[in-house]
Protein backbone atom coordinates (compact mmCIF):
# COMPACT_ATOMS: atom_id res chain seq x y z
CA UNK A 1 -47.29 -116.99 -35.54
CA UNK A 2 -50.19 -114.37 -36.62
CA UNK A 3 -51.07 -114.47 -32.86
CA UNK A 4 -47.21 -113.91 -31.55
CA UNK A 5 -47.39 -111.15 -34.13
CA UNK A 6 -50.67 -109.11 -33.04
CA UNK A 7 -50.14 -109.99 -29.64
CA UNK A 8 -46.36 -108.39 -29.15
CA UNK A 9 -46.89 -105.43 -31.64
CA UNK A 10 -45.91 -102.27 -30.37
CA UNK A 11 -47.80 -99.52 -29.26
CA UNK A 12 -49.56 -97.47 -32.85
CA UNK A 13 -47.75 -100.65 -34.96
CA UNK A 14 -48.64 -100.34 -38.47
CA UNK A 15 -51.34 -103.03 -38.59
CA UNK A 16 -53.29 -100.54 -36.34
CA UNK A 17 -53.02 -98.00 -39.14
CA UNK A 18 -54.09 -100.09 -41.92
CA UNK A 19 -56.99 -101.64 -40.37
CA UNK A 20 -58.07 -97.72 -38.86
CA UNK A 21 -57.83 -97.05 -42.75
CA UNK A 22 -60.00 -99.71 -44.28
CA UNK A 23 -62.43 -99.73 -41.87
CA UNK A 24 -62.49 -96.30 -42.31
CA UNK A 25 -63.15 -96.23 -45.99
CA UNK A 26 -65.44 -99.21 -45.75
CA UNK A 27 -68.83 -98.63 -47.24
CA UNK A 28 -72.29 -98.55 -45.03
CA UNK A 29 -73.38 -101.22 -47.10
CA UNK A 30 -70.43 -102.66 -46.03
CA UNK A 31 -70.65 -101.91 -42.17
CA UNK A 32 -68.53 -99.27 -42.56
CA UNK A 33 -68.74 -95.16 -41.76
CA UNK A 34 -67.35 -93.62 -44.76
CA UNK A 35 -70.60 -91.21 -45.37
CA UNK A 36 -70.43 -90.31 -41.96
CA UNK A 37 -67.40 -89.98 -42.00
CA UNK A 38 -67.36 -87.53 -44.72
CA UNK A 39 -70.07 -85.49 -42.97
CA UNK A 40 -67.50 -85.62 -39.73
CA UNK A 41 -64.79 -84.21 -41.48
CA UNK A 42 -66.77 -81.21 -43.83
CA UNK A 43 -68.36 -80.75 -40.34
CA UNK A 44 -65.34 -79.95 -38.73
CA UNK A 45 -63.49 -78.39 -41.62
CA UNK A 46 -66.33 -75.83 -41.58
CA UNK A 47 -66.37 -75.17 -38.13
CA UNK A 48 -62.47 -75.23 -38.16
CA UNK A 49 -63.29 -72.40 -41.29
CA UNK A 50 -65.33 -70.41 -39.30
CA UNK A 51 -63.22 -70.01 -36.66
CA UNK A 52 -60.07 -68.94 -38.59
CA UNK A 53 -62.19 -66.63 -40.85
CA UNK A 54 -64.03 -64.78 -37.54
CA UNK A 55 -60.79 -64.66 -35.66
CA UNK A 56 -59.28 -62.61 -38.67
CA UNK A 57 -61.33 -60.47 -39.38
CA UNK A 58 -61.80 -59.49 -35.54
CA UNK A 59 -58.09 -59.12 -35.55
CA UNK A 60 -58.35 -57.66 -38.28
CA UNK A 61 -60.63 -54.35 -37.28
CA UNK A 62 -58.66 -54.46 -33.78
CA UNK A 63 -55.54 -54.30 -35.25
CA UNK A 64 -57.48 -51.26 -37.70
CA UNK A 65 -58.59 -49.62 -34.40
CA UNK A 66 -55.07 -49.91 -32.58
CA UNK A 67 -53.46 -48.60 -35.42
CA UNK A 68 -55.78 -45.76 -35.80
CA UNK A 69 -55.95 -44.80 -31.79
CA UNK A 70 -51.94 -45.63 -31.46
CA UNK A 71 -51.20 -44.31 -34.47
CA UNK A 72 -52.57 -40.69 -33.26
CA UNK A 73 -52.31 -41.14 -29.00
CA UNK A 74 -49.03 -41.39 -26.86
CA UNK A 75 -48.21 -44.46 -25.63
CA UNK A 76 -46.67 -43.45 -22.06
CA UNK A 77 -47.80 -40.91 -19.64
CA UNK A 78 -45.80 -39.09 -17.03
CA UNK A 79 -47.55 -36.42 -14.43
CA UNK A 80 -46.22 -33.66 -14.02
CA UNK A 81 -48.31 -31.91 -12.28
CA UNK A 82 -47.04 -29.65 -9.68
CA UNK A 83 -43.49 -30.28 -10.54
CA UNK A 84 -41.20 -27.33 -11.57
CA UNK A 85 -39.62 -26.67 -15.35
CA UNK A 86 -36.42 -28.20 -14.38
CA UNK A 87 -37.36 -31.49 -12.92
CA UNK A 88 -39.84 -31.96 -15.87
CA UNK A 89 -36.95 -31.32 -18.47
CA UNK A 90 -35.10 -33.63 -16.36
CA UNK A 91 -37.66 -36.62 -16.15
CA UNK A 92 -38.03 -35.83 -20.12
CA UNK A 93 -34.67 -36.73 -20.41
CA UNK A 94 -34.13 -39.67 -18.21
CA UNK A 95 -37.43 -41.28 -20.05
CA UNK A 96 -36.33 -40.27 -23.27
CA UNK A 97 -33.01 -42.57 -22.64
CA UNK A 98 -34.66 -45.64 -21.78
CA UNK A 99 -34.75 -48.00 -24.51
CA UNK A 100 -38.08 -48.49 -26.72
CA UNK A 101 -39.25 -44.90 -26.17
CA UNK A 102 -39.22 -43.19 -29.46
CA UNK A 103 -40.00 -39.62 -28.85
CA UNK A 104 -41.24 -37.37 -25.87
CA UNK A 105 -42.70 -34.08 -25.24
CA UNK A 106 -44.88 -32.26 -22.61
CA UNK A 107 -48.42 -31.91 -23.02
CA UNK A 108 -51.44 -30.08 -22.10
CA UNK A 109 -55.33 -30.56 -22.59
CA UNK A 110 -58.23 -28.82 -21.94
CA UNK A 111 -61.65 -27.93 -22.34
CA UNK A 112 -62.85 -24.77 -24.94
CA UNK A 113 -66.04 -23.29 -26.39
CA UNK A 114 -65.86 -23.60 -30.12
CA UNK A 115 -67.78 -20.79 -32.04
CA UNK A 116 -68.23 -20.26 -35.39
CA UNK A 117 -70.82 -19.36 -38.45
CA UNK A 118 -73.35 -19.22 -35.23
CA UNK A 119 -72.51 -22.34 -33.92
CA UNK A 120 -71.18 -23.31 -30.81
CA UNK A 121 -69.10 -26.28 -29.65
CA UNK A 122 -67.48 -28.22 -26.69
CA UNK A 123 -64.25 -29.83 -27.85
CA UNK A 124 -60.74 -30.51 -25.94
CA UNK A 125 -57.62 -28.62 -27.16
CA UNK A 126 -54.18 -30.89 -26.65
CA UNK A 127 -51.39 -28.36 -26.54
CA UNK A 128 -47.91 -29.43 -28.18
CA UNK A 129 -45.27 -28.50 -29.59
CA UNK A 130 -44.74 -28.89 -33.40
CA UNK A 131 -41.44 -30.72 -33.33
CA UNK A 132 -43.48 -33.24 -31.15
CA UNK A 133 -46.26 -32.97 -33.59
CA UNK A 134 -44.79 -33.75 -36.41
CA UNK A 135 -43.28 -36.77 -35.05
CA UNK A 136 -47.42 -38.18 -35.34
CA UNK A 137 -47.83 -38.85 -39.08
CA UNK A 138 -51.63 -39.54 -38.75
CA UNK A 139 -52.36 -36.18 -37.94
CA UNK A 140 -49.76 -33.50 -39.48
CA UNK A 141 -48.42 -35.64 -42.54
CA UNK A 142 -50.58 -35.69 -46.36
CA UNK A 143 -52.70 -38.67 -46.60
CA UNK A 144 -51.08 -41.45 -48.71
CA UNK A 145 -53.13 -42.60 -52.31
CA UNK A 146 -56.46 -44.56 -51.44
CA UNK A 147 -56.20 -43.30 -47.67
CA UNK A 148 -58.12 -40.24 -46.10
CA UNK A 149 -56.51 -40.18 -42.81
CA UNK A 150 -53.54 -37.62 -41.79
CA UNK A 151 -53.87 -33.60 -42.56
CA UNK A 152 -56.47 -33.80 -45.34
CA UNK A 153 -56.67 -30.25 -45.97
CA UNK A 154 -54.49 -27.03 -44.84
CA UNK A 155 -50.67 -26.91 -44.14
CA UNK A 156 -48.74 -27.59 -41.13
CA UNK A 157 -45.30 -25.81 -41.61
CA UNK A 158 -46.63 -22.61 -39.91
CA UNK A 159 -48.05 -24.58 -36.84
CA UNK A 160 -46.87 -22.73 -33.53
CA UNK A 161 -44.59 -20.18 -35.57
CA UNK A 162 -45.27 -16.68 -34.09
CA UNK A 163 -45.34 -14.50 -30.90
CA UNK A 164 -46.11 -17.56 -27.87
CA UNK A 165 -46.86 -19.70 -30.92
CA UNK A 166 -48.50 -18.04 -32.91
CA UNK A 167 -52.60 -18.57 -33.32
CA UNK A 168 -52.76 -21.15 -36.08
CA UNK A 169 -54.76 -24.61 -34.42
CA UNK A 170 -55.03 -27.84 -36.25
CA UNK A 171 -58.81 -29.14 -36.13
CA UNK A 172 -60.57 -32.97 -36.45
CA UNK A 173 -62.90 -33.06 -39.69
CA UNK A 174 -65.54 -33.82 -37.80
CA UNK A 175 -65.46 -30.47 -35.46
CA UNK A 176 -64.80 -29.00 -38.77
CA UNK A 177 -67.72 -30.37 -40.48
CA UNK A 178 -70.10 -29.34 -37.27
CA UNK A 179 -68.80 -25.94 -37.60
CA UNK A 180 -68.56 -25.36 -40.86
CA UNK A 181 -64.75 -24.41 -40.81
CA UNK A 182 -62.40 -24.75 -43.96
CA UNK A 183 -58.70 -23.46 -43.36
CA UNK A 184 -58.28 -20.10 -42.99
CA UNK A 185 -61.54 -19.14 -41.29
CA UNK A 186 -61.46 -18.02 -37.82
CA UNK A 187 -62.74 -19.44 -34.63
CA UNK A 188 -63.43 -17.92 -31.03
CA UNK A 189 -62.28 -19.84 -28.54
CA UNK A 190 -64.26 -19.63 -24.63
CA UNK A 191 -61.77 -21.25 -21.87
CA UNK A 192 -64.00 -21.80 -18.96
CA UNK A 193 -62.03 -20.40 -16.37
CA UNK A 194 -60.41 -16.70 -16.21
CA UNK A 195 -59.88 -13.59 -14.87
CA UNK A 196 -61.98 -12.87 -11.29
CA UNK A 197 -63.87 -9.33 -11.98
CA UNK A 198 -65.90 -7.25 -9.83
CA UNK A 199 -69.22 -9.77 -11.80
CA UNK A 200 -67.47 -13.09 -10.75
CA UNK A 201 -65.05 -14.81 -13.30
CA UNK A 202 -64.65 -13.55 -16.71
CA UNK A 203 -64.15 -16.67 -19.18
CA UNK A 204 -61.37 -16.39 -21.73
CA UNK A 205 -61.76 -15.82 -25.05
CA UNK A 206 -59.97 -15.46 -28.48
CA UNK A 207 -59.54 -16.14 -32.09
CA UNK A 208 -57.73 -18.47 -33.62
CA UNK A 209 -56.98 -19.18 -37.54
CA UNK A 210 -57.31 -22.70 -39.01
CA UNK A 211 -54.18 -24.10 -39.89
CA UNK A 212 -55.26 -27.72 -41.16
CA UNK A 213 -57.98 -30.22 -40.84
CA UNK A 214 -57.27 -33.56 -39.81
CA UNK A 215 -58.58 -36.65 -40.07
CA UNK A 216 -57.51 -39.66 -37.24
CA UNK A 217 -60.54 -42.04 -38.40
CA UNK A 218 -61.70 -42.72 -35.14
CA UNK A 219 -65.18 -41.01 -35.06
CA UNK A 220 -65.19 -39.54 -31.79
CA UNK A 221 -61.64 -38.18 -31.81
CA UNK A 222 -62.46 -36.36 -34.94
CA UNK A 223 -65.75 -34.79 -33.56
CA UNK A 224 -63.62 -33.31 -30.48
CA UNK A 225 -59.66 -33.16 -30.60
CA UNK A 226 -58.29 -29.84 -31.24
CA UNK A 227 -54.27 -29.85 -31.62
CA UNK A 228 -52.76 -25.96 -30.52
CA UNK A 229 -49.05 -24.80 -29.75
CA UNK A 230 -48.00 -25.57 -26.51
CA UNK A 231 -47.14 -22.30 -25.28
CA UNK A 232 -49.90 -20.55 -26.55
CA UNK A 233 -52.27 -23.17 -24.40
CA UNK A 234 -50.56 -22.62 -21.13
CA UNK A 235 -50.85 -18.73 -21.72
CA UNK A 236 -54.60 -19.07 -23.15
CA UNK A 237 -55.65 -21.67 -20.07
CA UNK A 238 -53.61 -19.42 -17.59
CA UNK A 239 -51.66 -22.51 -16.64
CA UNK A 240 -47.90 -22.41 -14.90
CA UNK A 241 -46.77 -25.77 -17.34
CA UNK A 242 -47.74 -28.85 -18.85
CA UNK A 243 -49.48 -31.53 -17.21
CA UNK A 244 -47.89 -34.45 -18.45
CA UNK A 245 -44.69 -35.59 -20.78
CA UNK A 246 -46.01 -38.03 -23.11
CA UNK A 247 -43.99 -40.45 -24.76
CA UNK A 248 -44.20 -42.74 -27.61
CA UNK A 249 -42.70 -46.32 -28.28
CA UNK A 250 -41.81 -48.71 -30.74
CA UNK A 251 -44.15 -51.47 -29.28
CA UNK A 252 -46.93 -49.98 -27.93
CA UNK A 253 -48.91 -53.38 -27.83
CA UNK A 254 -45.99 -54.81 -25.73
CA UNK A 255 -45.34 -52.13 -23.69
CA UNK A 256 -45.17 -53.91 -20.38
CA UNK A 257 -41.35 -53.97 -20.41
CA UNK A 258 -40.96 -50.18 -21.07
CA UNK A 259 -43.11 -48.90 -19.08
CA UNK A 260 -41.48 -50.64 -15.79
CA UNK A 261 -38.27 -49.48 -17.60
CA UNK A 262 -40.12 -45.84 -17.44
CA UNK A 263 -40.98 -46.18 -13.90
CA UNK A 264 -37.94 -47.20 -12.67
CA UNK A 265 -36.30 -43.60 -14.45
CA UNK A 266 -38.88 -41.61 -13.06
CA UNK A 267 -37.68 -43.12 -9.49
CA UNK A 268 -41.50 -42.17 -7.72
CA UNK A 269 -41.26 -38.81 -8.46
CA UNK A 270 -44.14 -39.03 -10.68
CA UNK A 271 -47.04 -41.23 -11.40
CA UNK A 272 -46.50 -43.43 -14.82
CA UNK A 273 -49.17 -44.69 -16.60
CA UNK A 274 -50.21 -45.96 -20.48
CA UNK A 275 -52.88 -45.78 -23.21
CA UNK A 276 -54.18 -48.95 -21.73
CA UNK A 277 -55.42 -47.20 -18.81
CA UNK A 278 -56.40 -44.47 -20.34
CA UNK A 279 -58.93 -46.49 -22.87
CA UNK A 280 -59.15 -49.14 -19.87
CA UNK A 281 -62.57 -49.81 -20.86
CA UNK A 282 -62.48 -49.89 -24.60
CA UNK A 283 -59.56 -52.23 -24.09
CA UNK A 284 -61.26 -54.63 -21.68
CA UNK A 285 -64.04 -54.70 -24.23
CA UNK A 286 -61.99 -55.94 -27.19
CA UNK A 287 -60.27 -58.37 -25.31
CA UNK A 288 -63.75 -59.90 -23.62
CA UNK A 289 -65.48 -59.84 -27.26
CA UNK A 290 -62.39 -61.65 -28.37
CA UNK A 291 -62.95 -64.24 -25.74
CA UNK A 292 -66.42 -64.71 -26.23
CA UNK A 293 -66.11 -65.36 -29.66
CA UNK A 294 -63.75 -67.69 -29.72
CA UNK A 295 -65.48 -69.53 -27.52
CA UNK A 296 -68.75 -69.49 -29.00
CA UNK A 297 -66.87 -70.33 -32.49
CA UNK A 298 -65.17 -73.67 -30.44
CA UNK A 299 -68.34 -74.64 -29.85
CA UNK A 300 -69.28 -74.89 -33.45
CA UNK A 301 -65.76 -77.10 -33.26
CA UNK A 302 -67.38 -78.91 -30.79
CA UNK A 303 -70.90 -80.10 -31.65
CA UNK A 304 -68.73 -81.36 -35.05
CA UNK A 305 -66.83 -83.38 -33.37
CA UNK A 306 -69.89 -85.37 -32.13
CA UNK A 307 -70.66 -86.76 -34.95
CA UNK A 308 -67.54 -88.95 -34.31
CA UNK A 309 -69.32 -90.70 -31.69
CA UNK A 310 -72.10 -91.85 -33.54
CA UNK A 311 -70.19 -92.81 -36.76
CA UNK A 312 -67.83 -94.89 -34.86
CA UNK A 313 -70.39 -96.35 -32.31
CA UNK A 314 -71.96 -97.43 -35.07
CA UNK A 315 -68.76 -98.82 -36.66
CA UNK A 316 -67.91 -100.94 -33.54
CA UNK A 317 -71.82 -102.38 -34.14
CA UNK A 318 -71.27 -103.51 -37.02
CA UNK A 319 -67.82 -104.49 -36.94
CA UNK A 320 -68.00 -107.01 -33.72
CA UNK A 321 -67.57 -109.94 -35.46
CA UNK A 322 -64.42 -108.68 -36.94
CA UNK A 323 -63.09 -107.57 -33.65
CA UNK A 324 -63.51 -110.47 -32.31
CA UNK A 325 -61.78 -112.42 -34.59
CA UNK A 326 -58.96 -109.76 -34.25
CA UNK A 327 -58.73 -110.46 -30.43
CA UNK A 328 -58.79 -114.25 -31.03
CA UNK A 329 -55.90 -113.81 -33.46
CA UNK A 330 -53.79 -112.36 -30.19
CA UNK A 331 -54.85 -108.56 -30.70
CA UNK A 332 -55.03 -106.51 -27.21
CA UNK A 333 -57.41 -104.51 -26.27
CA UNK A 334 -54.82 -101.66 -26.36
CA UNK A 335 -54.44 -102.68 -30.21
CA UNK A 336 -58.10 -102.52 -30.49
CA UNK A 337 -58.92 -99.16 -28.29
CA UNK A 338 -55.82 -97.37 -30.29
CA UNK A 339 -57.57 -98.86 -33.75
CA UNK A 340 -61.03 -96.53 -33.52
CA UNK A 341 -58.87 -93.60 -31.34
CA UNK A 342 -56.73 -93.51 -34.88
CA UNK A 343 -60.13 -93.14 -36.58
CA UNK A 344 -61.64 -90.56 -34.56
CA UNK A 345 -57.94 -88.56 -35.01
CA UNK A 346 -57.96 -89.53 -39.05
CA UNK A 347 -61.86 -87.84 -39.01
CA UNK A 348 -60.61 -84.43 -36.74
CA UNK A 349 -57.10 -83.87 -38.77
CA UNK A 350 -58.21 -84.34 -41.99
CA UNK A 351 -61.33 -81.89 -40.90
CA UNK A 352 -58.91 -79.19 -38.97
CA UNK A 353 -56.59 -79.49 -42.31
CA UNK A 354 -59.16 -78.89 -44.74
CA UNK A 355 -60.71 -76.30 -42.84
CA UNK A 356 -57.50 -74.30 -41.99
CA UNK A 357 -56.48 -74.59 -45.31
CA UNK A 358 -59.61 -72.57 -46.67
CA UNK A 359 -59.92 -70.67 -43.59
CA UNK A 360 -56.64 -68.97 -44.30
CA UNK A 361 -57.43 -69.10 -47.79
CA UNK A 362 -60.74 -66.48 -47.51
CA UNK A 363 -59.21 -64.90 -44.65
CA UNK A 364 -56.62 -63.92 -47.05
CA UNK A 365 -59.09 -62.63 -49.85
CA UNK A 366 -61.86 -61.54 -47.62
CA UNK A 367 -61.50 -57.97 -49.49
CA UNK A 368 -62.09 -59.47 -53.07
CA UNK A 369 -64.43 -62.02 -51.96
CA UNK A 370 -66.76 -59.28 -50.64
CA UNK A 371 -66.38 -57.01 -53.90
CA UNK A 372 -67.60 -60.15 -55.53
CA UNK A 373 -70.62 -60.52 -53.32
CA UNK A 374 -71.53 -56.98 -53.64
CA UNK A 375 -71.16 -56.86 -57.26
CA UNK A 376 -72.90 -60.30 -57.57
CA UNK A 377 -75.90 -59.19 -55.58
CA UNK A 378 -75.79 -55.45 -55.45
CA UNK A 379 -76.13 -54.37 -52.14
CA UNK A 380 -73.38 -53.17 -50.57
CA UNK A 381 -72.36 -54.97 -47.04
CA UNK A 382 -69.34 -52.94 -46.04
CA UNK A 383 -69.84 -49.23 -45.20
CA UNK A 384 -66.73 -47.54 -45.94
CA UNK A 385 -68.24 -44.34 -44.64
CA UNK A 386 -69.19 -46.03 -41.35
CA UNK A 387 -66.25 -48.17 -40.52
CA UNK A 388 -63.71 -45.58 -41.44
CA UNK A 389 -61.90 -47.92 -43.57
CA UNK A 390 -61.28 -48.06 -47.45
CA UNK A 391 -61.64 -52.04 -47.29
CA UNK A 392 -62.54 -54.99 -45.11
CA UNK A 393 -59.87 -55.84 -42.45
CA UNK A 394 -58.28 -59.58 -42.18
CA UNK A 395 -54.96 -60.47 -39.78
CA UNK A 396 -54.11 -64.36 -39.95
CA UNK A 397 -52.86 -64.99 -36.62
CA UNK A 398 -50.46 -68.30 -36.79
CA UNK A 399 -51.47 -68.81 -32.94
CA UNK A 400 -55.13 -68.49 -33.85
CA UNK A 401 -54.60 -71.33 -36.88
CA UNK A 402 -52.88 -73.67 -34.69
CA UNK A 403 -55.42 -73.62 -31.56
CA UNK A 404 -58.24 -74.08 -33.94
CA UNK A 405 -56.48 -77.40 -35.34
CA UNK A 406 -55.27 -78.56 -31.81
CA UNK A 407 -58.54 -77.86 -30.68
CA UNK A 408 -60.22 -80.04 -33.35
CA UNK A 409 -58.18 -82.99 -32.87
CA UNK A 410 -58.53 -82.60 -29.51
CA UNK A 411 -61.90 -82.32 -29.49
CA UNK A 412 -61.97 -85.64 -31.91
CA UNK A 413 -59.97 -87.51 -29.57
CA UNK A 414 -61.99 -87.17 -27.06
CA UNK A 415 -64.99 -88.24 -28.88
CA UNK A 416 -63.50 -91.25 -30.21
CA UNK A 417 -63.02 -92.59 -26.38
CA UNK A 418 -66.32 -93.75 -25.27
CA UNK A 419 -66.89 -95.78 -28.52
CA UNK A 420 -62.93 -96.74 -28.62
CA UNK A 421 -63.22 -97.97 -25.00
CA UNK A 422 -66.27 -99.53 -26.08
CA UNK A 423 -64.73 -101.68 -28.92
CA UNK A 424 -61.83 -102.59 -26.50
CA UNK A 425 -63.73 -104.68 -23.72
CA UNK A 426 -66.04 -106.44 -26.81
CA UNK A 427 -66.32 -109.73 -25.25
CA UNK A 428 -65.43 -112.02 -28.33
CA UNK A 429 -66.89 -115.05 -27.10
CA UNK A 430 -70.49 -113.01 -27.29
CA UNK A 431 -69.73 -111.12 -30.42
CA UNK A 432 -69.43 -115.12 -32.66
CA UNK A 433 -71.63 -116.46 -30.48
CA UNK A 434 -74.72 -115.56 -32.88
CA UNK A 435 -72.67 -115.80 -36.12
């Protein structure tokens, strides 16, 4: 009857689960794997940890650096160049209509001599106008309590009032600091190009009053972006309009759908493009970094996960004789293989849960766990002034937390094959022949 029983269970039948248990918490003494087991698991719970924590905190600074380039560049570019004042206002406000875009404006940007207290600069001036301007919040509005990004100093309400806009400029902290500039001072300006004199070409030049100092947070935007009124630009660069209309949407990191809605209102009669091009090879970086990692960080997943062979060849070693008699009693050698497969899964999920529970756990508290190292052992391991960033960035992704499980109990399933397969074709007649 035992035999009938074993021998027509169904596939993962519930004697399969209570012997993959007890032979799973069987001691070594005992023939068993629970020590290695144990190893097994905190092995892949820490690898499973690692992961999830890395992952975060790499999201976590891209999502920083997005935020901080986004949060200051347009999204959506339009060239204009060569086309007349009415078919740009036009194209302004066909884009403007398509849903997702935000805001739109034209734009210029070029290339100055900065010179002041002695000092002399190259920076690049973006021209714009201040209703556009204002629509950025990272670089015209007051930085918020415990931030020092926005318009740290200075006032913007007088930006581009005046004859042609008046000769107020908004400048990063970093050209600031280099120059020595506070608001109010005055700076000379040197276009490059300019009027053709009996000597050759006579550069441009004039001075310009400090409105406000900014500060985006990206180092190498603050050491060079100058923001000026759009009309003054085109009349202090000589220039018949902008160059481009530059618009901003509500998801700039999914902005594949608006920007073939945006080419499809321009109709070809301009070239479209996005930030992603623009930073084509600070994004491409990112993303292969992100690869890399996670793939060097599955590996850790990976090398865990062998352990499983060795605990559970070890376990069909010792446990012949008890196979054996398991097979005699009418068990299948599907009933067997599915036994130390349910082991090898028991080992990887309990790992991958353990792990992403305190993965997510310190990824969640990465800030306070690091003010508790630093206090703890007094050196400091996160450089506000470096990274730009008042505290240590961490972004749980859900997608990230469920391939790093997956990926354990993948990995442990396939680890648990070769011994599982092993156990399976165990020849009963040899196993008792000796006992």
């Amino acid at each position: 009857m035992a035999d009938a029983q074993l021998g027509g269970a169904r596939p993962f039948a519930p004697f399969e689960f209570v012997i993959a248990m007890r032979y799973l918490r069987t001691r070594r003494k005992d023939g068993g794997i629970a020590l290695i087991a144990m190893f097994s698991i905190g092995a892949i719970a820490f690898g499973v940890l690692a992961l999830i924590l890395v992952l975060s905190v790499m999201n976590g600074f891209r999502q920083e650096l997005f935020d901080q380039m986004l949060g200051t560049q347009s999204h959506i570019y339009v060239d204009t160049t060569g086309l007349g004042a009415e078919q740009i206002a036009d194209l302004e406000q066909r884009v403007l209509a398509v849903p997702g875009v935000t805001s739109i404006g034209p734009r210029y940007q070029g290339q100055a001599l900065f010179t002041a207290n002695g000092r002399t600069v190259g920076a690049q001036v973006v021209a714009a106008e201040a209703q556009d301007l204002s629509a950025i919040p990272r670089i015209t509005a007051r930085p918020e309590q415990g931030d020092n990004r926005g318009l740290v100093s200075g006032d913007f309400s007088t930006f581009g009032d005046g004859e042609h806009g008046g000769d107020e400029i908004l400048v990063g902290s970093g050209l600031a600091a280099q120059l020595g500039l506070q608001v109010g001072d005055q700076v000379t300006l040197l276009a490059p190009s300019g009027a053709t004199g009996p000597f050759g070409t006579v550069p441009r030049r004039k001075a310009y009053t400090v409105g406000g100092i900014f500060r985006i947070g990206v180092y190498e935007y603050d050491q060079i972006i100058t923001f000026m009124p759009l009309e003054q630009a085109l009349l202090f660069f000589a220039v018949d309009g902008p160059d481009a209309l530059e618009a901003r949407v509500s998801t700039p990191l999914e902005i594949d759908p608006v920007r073939r809605a945006v080419t499809e209102a321009v109709d070809g009669e301009a070239f479209v493009y996005d930030w992603r091009d623009r930073n084509l090879s600070f994004f491409s970086a990112l993303q292969l970094e992100r690869f890399l990692m996670r793939i060097v960080m599955s590996i850790l997943i990976i090398i865990a996960a062998l352990n499983i062979i060795t605990g559970l060849v070890m376990l069909v070693k010792n446990k012949g004789r008890d196979i054996a008699i398991l097979r005699t009693m009418g068990a299948t050698r599907g009933s067997i293989l599915r036994i130390f497969l349910l082991i090898g899964q028991m080992i990887g999920f309990t790992g991958a849960a353990i792990g992403a529970f305190l993965g997510v756990l310190l990824a969640s508290n990465i800030e306070t766990i690091r003010r508790f190292i630093e206090s703890l052992t007094g050196q400091q391991i996160f450089d506000q002034s470096v990274y730009m960033l008042v505290s240590l960035p961490s972004k749980i992704d859900p997608g990230e937390v469920l391939f790093a499980i997956l990926f354990s109990v993948i990995c442990a399933l396939i680890a648990s094959i070769v011994p599982a397969v092993r156990a399976a074709f165990l020849d009963p007649v040899e196993a008792l022949r000796y006992e």
